[in-house]
C-alpha atoms as a PDB file:
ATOM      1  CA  UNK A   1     -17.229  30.891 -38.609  1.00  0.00           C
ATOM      2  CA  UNK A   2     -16.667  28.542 -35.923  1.00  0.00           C
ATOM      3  CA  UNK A   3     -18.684  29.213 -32.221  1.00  0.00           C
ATOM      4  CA  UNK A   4     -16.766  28.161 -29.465  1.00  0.00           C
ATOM      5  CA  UNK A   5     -18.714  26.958 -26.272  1.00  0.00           C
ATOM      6  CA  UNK A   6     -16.839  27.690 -22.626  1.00  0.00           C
ATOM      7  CA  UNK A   7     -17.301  26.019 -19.777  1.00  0.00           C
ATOM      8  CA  UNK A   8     -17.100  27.129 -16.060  1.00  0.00           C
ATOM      9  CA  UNK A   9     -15.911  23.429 -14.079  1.00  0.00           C
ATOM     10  CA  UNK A  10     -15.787  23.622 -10.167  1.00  0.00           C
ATOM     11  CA  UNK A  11     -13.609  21.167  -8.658  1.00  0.00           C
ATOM     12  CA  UNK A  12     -14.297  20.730  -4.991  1.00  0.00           C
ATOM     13  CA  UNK A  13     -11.996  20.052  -2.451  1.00  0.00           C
ATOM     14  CA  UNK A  14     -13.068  18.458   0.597  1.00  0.00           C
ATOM     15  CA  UNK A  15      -9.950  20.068   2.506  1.00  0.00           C
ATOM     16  CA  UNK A  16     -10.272  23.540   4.779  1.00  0.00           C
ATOM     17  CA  UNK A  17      -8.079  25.034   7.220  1.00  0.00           C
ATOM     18  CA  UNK A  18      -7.457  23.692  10.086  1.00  0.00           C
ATOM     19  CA  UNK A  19      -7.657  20.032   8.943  1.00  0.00           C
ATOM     20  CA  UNK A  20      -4.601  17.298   8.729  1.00  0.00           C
ATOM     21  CA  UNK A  21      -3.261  16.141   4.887  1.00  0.00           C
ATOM     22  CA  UNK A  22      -0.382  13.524   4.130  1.00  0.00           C
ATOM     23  CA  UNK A  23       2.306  15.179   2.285  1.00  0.00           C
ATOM     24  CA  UNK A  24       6.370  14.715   2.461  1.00  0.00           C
ATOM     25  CA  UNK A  25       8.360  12.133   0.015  1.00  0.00           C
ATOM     26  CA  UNK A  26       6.015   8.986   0.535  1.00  0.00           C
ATOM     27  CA  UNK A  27       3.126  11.604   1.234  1.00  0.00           C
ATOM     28  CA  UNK A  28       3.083   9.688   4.725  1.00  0.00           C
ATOM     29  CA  UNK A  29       3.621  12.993   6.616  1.00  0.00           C
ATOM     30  CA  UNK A  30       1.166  14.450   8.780  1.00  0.00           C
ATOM     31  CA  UNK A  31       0.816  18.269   7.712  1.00  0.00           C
ATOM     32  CA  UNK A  32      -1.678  21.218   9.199  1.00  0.00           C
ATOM     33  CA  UNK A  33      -3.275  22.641   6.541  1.00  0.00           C
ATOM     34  CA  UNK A  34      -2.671  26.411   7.781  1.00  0.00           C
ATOM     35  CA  UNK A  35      -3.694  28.004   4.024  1.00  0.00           C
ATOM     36  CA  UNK A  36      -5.340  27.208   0.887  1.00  0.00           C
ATOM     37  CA  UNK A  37      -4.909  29.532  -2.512  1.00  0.00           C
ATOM     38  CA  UNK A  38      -3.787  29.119  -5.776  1.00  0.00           C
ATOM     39  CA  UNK A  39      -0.489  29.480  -7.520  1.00  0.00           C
ATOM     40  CA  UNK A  40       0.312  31.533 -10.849  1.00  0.00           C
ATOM     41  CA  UNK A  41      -0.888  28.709 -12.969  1.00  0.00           C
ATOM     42  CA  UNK A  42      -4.042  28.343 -11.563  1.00  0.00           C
ATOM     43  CA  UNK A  43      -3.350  25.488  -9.246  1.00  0.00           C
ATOM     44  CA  UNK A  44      -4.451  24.631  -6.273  1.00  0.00           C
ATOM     45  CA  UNK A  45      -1.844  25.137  -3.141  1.00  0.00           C
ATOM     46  CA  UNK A  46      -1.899  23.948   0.475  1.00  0.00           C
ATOM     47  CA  UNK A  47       0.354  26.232   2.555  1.00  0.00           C
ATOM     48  CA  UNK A  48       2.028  27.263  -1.064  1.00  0.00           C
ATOM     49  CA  UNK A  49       2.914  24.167  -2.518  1.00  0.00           C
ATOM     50  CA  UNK A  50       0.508  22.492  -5.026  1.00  0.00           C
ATOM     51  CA  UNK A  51      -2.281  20.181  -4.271  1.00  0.00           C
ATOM     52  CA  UNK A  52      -1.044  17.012  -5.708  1.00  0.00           C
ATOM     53  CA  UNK A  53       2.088  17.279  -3.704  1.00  0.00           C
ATOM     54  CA  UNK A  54      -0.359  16.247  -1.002  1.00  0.00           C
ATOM     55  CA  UNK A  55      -2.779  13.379   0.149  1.00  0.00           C
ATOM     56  CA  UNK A  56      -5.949  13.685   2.352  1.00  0.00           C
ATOM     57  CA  UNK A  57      -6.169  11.343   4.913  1.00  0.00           C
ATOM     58  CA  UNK A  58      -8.219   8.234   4.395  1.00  0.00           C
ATOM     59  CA  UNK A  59     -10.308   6.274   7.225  1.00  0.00           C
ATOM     60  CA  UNK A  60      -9.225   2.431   6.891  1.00  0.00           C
ATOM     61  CA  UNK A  61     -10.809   1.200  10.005  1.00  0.00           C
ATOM     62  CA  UNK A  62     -12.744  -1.157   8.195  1.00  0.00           C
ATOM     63  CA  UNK A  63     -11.613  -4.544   6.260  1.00  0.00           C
ATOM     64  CA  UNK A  64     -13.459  -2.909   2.641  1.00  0.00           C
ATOM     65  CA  UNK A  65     -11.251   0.544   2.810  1.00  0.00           C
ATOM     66  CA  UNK A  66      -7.944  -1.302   4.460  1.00  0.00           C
ATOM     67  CA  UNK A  67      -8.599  -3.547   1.067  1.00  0.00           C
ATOM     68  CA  UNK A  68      -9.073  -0.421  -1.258  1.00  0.00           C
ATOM     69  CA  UNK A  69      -5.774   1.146   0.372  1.00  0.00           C
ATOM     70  CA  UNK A  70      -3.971  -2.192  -1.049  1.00  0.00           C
ATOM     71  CA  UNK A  71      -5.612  -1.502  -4.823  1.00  0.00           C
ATOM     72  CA  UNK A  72      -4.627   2.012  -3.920  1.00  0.00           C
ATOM     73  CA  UNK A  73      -1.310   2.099  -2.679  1.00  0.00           C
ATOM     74  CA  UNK A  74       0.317  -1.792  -4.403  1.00  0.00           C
ATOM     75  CA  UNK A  75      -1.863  -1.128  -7.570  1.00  0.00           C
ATOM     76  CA  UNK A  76       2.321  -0.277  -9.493  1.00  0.00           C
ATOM     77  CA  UNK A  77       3.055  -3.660  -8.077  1.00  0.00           C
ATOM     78  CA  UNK A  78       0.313  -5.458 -10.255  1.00  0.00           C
ATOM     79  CA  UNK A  79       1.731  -3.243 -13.257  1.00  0.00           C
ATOM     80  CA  UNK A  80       5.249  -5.744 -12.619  1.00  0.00           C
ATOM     81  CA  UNK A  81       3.837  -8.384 -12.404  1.00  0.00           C
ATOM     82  CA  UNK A  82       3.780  -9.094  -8.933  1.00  0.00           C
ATOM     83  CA  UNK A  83       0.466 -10.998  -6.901  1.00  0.00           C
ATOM     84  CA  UNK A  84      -1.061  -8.706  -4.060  1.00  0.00           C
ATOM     85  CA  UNK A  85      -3.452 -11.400  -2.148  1.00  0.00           C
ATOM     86  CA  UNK A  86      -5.385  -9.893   0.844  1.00  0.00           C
ATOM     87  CA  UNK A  87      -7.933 -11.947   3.316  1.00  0.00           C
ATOM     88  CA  UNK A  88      -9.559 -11.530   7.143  1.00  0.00           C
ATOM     89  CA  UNK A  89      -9.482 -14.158  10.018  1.00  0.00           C
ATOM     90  CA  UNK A  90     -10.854 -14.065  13.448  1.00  0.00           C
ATOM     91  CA  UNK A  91      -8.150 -15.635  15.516  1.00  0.00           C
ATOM     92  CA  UNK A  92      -9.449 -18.220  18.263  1.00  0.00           C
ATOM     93  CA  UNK A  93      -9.004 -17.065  21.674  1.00  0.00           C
ATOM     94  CA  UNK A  94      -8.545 -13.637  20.818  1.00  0.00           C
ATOM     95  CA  UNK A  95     -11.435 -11.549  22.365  1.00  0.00           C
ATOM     96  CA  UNK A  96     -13.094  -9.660  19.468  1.00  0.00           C
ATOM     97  CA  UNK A  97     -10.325  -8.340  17.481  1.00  0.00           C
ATOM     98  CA  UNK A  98     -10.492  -8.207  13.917  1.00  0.00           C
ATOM     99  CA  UNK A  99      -7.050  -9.794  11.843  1.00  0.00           C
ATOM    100  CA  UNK A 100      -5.916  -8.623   8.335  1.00  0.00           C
ATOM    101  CA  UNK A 101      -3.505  -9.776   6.452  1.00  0.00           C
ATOM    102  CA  UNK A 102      -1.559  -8.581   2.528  1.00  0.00           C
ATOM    103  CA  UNK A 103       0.693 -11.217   0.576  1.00  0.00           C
ATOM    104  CA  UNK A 104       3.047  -9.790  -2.148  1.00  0.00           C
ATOM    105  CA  UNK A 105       4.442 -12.415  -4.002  1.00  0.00           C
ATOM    106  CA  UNK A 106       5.545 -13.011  -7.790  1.00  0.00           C
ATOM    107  CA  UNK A 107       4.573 -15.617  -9.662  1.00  0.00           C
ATOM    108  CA  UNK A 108       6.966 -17.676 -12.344  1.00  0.00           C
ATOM    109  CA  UNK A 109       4.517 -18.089 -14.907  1.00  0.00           C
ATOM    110  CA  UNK A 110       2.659 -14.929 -16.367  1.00  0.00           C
ATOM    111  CA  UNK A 111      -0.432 -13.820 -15.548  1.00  0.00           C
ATOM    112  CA  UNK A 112      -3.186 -14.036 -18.526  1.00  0.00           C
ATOM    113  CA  UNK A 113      -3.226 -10.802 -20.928  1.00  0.00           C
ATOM    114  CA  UNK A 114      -6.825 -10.149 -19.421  1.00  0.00           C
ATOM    115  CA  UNK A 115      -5.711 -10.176 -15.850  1.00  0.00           C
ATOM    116  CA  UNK A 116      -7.147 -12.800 -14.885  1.00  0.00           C
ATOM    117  CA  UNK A 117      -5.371 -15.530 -12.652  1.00  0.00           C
ATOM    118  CA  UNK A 118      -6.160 -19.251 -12.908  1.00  0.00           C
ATOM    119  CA  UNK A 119      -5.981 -21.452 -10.046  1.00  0.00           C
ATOM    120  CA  UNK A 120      -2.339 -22.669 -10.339  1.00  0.00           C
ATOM    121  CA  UNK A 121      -1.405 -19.225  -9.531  1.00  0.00           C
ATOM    122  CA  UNK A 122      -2.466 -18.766  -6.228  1.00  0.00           C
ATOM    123  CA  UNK A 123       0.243 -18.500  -4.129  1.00  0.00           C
ATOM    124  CA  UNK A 124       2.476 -21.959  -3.202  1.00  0.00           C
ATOM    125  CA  UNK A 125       6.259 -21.563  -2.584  1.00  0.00           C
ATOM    126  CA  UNK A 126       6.305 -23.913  -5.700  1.00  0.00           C
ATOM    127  CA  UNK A 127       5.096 -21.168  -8.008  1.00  0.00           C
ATOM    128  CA  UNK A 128       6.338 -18.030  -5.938  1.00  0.00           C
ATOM    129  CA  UNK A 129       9.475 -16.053  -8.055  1.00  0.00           C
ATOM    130  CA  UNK A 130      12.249 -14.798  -6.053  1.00  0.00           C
ATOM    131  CA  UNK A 131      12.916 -10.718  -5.919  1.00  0.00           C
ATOM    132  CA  UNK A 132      14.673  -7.980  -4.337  1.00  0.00           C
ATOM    133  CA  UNK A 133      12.982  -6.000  -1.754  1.00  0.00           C
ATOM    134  CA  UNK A 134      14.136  -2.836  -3.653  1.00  0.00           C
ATOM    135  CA  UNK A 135      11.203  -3.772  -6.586  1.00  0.00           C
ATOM    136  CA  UNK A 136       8.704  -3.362  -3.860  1.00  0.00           C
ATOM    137  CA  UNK A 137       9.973  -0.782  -1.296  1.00  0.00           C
ATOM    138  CA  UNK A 138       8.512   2.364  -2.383  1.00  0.00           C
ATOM    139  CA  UNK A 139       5.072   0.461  -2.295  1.00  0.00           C
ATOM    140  CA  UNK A 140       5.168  -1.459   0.812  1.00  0.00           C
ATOM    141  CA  UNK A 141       6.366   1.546   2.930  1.00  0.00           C
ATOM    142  CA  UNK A 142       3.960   3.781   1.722  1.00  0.00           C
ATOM    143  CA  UNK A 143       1.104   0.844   1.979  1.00  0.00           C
ATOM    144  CA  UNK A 144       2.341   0.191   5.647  1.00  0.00           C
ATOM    145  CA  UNK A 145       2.334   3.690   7.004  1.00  0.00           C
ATOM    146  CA  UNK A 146      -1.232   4.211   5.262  1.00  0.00           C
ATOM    147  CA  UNK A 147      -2.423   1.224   7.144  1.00  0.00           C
ATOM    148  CA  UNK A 148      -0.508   1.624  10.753  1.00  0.00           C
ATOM    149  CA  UNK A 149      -2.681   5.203  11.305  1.00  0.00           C
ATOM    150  CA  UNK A 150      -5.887   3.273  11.680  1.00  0.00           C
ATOM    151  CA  UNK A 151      -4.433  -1.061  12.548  1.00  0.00           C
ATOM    152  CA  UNK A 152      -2.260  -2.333  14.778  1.00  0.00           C
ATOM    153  CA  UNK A 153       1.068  -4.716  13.374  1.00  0.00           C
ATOM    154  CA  UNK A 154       0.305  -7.853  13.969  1.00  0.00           C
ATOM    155  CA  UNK A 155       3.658  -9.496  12.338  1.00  0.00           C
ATOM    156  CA  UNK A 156       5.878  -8.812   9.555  1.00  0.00           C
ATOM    157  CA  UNK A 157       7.589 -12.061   7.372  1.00  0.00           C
ATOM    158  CA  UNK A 158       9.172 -12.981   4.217  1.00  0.00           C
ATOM    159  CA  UNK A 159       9.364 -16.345   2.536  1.00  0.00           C
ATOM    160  CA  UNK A 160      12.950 -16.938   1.132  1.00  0.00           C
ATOM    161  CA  UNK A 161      14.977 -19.295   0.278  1.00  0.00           C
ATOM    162  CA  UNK A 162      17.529 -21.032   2.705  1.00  0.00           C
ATOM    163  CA  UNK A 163      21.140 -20.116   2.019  1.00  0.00           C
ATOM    164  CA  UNK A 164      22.093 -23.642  -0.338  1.00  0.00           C
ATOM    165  CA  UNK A 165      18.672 -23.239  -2.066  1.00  0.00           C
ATOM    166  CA  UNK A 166      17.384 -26.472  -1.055  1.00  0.00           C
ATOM    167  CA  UNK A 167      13.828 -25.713   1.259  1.00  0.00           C
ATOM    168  CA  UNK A 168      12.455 -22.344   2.227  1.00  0.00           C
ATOM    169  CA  UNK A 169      12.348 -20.399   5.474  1.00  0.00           C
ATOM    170  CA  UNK A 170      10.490 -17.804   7.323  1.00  0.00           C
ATOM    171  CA  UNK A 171      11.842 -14.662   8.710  1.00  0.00           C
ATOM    172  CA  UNK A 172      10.308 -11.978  10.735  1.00  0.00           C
ATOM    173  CA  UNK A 173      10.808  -8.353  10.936  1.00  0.00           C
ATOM    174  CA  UNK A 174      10.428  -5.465  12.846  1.00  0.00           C
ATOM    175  CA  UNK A 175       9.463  -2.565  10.627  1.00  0.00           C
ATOM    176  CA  UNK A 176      12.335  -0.979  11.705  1.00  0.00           C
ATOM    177  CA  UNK A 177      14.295  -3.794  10.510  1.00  0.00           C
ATOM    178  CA  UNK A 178      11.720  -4.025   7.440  1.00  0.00           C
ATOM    179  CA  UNK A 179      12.490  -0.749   6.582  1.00  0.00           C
ATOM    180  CA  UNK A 180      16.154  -1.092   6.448  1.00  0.00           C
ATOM    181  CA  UNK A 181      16.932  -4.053   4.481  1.00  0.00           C
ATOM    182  CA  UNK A 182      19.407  -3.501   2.098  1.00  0.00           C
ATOM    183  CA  UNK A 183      17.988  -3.195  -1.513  1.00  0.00           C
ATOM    184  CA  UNK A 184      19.256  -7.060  -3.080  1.00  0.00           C
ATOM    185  CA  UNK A 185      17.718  -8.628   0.090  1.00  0.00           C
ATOM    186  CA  UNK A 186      16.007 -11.943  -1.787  1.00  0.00           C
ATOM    187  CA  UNK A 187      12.345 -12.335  -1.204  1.00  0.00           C
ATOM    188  CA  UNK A 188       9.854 -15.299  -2.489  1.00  0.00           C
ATOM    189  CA  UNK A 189       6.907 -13.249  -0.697  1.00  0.00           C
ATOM    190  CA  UNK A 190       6.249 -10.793   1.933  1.00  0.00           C
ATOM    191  CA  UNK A 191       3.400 -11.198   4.533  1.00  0.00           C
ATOM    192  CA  UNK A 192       1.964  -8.086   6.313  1.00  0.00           C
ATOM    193  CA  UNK A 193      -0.360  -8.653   9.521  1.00  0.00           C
ATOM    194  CA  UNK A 194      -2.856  -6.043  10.888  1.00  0.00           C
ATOM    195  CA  UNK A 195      -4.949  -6.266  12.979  1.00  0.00           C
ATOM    196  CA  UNK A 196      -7.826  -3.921  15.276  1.00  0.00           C
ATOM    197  CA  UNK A 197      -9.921  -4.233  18.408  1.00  0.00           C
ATOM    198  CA  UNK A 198     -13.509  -3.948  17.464  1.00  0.00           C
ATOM    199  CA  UNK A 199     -14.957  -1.269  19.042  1.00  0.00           C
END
């Protein structure tokens, strides 16, 4: 005769009425939280839909969570292949304000099986593959409106080649304009500015 052992498992929730989750397509959409239950299945439901249709808001005030929000919300990028580079500067003659800044980019060569990237894979127009901004859009958008709740947009650029392929050029964006680029628009890499006054 076999003895089966149950379990009782509490997941915990730190959500309650009253507070603000992320929900909507690119769960970038600020929603009340006016009820919390469960549905016929068990699940969990914010105002009747289920949980995981829903994000809770992250703090990324600070460079360490503003770089987990990258791993978080580009990690699908890494999974094609594509570079995600992040770094800080203090800009000179800027009083106290704190600069941020993502790189998407995709590299020619392969990265090793491991992971790991050796040095000749850090980014250079040289080694940078070209790509549509429809293999990153989903990402970037969500990324962007993630980040603009707690930063400030600093700039908005893409590397791409000039029309007879001969040199390179740089051309900024509004996010408006960012956000409506038509899907086959060639990129060699995307840079993202943020930046935040120190309080």
């Amino acid at each position: 005769m076999i003895h089966l052992k149950t379990f009782n498992e509490m997941i915990k929730v730190p959500i309650k009425v009253g507070d603000t989750v992320l929900g909507g397509r690119f769960k970038n959409k600020k929603i009340v939280v006016k009820k919390i239950g469960k549905n016929d299945k068990g699940d969990i439901t914010i105002n009747g839909k289920p949980l995981l249709k829903f994000r809770i808001v992250k703090e990324s005030a600070s460079y360490d969570d503003l770089k987990n929000n990258v791993e978080d919300y580009l990690a699908h990028l890494k999974d094609d292949g594509f570079m995600t580079e992040t770094g800080n500067v203090k800009v000179a003659g800027k009083p106290d304000r704190d600069n941020f800044f993502v790189r998407v980019w995709l590299p020619q060569r392969p990265i090793d099986n491991d992971g790991s990237s050796e040095s000749w894979l850090s980014y250079r127009y040289q080694t940078a593959g070209e790509f549509t901004w429809s293999q990153i859009e989903d990402e970037v958008n969500r990324f962007i409106s993630i980040a603009l709740e707690e930063w400030n947009l600093d700039y908005l650029y893409v590397i791409k080649d000039t029309v007879d392929g001969s040199t390179f050029m740089r051309q900024q964006f509004t996010l408006d304009e960012l956000f409506n680029l038509p899907g086959d628009f060639k990129i060699k890499s995307l840079m993202i500015g943020l930046g935040n006054d120190i309080k």
